[in-house]
C-alpha atoms as a PDB file:
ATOM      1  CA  UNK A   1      17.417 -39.386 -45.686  1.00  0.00           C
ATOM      2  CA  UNK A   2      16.419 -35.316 -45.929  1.00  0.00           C
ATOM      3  CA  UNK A   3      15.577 -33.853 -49.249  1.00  0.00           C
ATOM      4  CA  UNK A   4      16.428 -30.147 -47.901  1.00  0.00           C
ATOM      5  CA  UNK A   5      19.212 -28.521 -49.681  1.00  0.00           C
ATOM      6  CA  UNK A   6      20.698 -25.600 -49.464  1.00  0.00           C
ATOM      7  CA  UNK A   7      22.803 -23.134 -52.565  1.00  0.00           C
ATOM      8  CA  UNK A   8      26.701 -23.414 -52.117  1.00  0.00           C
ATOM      9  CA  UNK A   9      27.857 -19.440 -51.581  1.00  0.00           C
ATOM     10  CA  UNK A  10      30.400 -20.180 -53.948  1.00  0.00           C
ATOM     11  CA  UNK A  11      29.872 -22.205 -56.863  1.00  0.00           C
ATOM     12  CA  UNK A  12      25.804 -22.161 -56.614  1.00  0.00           C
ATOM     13  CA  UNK A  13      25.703 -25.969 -56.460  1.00  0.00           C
ATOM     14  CA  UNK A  14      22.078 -27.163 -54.945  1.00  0.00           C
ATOM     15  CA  UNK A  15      23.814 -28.973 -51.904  1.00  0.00           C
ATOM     16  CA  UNK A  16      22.282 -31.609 -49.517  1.00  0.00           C
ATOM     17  CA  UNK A  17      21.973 -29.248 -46.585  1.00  0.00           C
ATOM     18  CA  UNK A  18      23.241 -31.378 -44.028  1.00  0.00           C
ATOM     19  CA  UNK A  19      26.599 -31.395 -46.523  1.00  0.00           C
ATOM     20  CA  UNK A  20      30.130 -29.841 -44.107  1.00  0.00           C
ATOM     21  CA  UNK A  21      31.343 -29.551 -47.577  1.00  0.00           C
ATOM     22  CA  UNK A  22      30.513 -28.803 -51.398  1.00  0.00           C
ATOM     23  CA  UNK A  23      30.920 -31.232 -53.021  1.00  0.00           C
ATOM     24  CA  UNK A  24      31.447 -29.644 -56.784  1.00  0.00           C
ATOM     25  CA  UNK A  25      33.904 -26.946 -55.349  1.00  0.00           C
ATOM     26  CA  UNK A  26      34.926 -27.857 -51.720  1.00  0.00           C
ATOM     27  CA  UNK A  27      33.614 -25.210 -49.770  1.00  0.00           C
ATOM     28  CA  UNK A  28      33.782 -25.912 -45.949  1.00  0.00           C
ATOM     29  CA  UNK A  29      29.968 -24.663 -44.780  1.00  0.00           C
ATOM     30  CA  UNK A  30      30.076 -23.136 -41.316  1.00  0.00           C
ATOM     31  CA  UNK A  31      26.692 -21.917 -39.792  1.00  0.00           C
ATOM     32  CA  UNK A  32      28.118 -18.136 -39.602  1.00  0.00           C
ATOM     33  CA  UNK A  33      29.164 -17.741 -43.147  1.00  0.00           C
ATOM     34  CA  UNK A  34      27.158 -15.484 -45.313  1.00  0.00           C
ATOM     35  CA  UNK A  35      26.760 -16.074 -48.838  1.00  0.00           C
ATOM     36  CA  UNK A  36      28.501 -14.090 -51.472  1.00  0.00           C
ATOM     37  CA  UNK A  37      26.271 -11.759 -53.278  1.00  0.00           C
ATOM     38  CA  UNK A  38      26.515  -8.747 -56.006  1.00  0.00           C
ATOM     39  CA  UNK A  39      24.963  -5.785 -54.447  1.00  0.00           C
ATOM     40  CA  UNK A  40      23.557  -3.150 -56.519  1.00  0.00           C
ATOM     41  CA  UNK A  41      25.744   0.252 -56.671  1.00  0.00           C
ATOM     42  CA  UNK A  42      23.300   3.161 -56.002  1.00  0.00           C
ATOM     43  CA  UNK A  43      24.215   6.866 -56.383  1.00  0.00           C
ATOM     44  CA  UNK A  44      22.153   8.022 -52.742  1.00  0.00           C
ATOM     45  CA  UNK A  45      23.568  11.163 -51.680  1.00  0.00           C
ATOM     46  CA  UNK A  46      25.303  11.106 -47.979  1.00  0.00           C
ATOM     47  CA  UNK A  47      25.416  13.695 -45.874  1.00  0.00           C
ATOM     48  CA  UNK A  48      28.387  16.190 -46.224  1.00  0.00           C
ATOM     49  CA  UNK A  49      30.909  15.716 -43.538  1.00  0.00           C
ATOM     50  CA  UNK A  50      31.678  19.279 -41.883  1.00  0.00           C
ATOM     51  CA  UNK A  51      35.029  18.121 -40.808  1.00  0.00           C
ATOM     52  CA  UNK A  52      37.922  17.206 -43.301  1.00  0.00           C
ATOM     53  CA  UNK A  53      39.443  13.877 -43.420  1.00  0.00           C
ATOM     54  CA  UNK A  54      43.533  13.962 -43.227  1.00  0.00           C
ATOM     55  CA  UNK A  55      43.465  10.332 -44.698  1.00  0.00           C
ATOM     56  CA  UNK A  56      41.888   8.068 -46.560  1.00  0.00           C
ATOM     57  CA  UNK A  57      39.318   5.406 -44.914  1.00  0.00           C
ATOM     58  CA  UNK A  58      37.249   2.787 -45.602  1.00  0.00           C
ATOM     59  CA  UNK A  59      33.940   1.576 -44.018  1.00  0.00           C
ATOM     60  CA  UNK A  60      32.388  -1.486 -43.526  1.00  0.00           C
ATOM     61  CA  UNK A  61      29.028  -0.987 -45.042  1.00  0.00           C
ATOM     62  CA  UNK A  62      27.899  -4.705 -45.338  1.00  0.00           C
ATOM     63  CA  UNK A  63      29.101  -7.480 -43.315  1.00  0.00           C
ATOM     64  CA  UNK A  64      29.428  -8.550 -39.573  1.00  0.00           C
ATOM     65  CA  UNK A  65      31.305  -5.513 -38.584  1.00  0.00           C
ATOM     66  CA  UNK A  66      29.226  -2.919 -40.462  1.00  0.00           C
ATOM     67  CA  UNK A  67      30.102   0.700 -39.272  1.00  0.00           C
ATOM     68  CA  UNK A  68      33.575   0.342 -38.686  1.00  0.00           C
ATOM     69  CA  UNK A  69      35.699   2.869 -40.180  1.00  0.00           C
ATOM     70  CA  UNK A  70      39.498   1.595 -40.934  1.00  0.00           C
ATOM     71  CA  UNK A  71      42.169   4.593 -41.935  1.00  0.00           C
ATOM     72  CA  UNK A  72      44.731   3.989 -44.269  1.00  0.00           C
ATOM     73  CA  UNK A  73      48.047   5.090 -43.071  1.00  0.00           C
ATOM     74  CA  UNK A  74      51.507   4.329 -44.337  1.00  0.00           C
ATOM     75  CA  UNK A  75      52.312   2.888 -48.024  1.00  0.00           C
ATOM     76  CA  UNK A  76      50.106  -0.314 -48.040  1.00  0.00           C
ATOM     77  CA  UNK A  77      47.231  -2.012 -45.925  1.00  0.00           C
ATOM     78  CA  UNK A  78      46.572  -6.056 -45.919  1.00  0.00           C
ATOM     79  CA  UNK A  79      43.302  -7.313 -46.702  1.00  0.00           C
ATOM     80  CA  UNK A  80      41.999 -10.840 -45.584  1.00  0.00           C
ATOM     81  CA  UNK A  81      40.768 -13.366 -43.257  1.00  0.00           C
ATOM     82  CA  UNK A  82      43.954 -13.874 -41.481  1.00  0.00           C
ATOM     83  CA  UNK A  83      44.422 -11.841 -37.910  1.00  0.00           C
ATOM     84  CA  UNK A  84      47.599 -10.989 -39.063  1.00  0.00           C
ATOM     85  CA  UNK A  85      46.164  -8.738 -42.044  1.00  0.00           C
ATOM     86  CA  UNK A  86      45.929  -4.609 -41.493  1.00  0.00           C
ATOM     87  CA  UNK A  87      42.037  -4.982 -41.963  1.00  0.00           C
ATOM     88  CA  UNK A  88      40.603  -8.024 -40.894  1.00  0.00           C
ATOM     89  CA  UNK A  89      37.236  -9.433 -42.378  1.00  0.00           C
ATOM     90  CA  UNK A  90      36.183 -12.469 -40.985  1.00  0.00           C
ATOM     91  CA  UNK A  91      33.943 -14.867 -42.918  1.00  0.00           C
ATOM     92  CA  UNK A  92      34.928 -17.902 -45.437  1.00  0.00           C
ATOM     93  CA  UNK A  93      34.196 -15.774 -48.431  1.00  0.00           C
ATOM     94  CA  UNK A  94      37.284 -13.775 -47.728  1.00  0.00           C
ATOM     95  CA  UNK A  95      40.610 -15.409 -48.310  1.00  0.00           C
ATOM     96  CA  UNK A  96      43.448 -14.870 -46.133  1.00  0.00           C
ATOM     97  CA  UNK A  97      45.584 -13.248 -48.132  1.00  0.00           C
ATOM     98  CA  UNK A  98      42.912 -11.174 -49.847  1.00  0.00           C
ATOM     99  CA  UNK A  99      44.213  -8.002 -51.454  1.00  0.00           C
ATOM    100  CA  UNK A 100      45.910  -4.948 -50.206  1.00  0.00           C
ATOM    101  CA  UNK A 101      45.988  -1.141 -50.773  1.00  0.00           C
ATOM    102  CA  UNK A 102      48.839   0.428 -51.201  1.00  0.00           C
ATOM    103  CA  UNK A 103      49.573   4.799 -52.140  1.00  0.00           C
ATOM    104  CA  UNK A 104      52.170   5.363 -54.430  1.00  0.00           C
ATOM    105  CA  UNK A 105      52.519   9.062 -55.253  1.00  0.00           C
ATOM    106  CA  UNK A 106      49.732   9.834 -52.672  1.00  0.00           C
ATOM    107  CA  UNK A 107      47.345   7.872 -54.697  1.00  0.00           C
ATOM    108  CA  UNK A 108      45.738   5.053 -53.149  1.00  0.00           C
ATOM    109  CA  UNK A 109      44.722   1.777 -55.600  1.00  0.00           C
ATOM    110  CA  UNK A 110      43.586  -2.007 -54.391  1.00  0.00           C
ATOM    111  CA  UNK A 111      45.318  -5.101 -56.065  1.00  0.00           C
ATOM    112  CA  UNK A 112      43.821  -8.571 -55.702  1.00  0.00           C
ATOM    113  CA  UNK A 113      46.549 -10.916 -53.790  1.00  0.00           C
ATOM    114  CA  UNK A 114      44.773 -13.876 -56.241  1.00  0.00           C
ATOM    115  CA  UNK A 115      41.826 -14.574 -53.929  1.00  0.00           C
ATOM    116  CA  UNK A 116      39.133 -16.892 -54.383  1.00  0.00           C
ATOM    117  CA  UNK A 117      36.289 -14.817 -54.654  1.00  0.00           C
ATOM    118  CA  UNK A 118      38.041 -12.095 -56.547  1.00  0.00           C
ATOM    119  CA  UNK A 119      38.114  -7.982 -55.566  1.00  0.00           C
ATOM    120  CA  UNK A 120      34.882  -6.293 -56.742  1.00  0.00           C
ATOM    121  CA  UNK A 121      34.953  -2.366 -57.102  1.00  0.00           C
ATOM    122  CA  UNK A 122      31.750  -0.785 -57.954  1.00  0.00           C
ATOM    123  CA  UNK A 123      30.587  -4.271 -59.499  1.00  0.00           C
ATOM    124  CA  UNK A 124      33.313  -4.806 -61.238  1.00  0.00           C
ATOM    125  CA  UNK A 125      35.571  -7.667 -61.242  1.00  0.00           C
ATOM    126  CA  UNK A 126      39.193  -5.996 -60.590  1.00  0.00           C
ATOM    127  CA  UNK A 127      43.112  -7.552 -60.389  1.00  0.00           C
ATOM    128  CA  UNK A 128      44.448  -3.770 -59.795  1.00  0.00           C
ATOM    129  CA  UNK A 129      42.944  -0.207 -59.802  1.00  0.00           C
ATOM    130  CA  UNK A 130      43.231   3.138 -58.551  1.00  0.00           C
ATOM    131  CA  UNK A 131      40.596   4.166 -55.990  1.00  0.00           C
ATOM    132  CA  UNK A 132      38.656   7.305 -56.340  1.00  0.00           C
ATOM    133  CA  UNK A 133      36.283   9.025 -53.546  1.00  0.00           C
ATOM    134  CA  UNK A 134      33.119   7.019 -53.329  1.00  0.00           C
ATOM    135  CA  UNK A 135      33.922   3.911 -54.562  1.00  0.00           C
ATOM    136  CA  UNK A 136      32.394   0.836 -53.615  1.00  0.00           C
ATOM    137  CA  UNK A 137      34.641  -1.988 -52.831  1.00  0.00           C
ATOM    138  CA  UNK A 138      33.331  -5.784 -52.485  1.00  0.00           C
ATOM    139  CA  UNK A 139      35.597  -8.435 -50.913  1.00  0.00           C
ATOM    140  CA  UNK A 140      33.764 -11.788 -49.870  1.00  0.00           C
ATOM    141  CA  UNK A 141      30.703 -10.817 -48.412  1.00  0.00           C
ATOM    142  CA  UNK A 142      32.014  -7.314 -47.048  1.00  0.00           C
ATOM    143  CA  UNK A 143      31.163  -3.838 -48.806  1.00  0.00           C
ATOM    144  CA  UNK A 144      33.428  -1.064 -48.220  1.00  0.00           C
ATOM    145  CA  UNK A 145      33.378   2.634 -49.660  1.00  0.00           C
ATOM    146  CA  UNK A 146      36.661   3.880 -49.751  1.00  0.00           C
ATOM    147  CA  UNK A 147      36.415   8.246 -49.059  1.00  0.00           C
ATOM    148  CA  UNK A 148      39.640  10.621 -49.047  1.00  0.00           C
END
C-alpha cells in the first residue's frame, strides 16, 4: 500500500494519489487536469496596440490554449467545457455550462451559469458584472483579459 498523496484541485483534500476520485468532494482526477489556483493580478504595462480593435476580445493568458485570442461578436458568447459552447476551455475545472458574456447597450458583462468553481474577475468571486478594458477574468484554471 503507497503512502504518496496528492492535493484534490478542488476541495484541497490530501488524497491517496493513486485515488480516480476524491473522495470528500468527488472530483474525477484525470492526468491532464491542472489544478485550480488564484493568480495574483499585477498592473505590468503592455505594449500599446497601433491598430484599433472593432470588438471586444478575450485572450487566453493561462491555460492549455494560452495565446488564443476569441472576439466577441453578436449579443452573448457561451463559456464552458462543452464543444458546443462559443469559447471552449477544456479541463475539469471548467464546467460545461460555465458562464457567458453577453452586450446589452454595447456594454459587455460576464454572468456565472452556477458553475462549480465559480467566475473570478480580477480575484474576485463574481455571479454578474460589467467588464471594463483590462480586466482579468478566471474560469477553472484559464485566465483571460478581456480588451475593447
Amino acid at each position: 500500500m503507497s503512502d504518496a498523496q496528492t492535493t484534490c484541485p478542488v476541495c484541497g483534500a490530501q488524497v491517496e494519489s493513486t485515488a480516480a476520485a476524491c473522495p470528500l468532494c468527488g472530483y474525477k482526477f484525470q492526468d491532464v487536469t491542472q489544478a485550480f489556483k488564484m493568480v495574483p493580478v499585477t498592473s505590468e504595462e503592455e505594449p500599446a496596440v497601433t491598430e484599433p480593435q472593432s470588438t471586444a476580445t478575450l485572450t487566453i493568458k493561462n491555460g492549455r490554449q494560452v495565446g488564443l485570442v476569441y472576439e466577441l461578436y453578436g449579443d452573448k458568447v457561451t463559456i464552458g467545457r462543452s464543444p458546443k459552447s462559443d469559447i471552449f476551455l477544456n479541463d475539469m475545472t471548467v464546467s460545461r455550462d460555465h458562464a457567458y458574456i453577453e452586450r446589452i447597450q454595447g456594454v459587455w458583462s460576464i454572468k456565472d451559469s452556477d458553475s462549480f468553481n465559480g467566475v473570478w474577475v480580477n480575484n474576485i468571486n463574481v455571479d454578474h458584472l460589467v467588464l471594463h478594458d483590462g480586466d482579468i477574468i478566471q474560469i477553472g484554471c484559464f485566465i483571460l483579459k478581456y480588451s475593447e
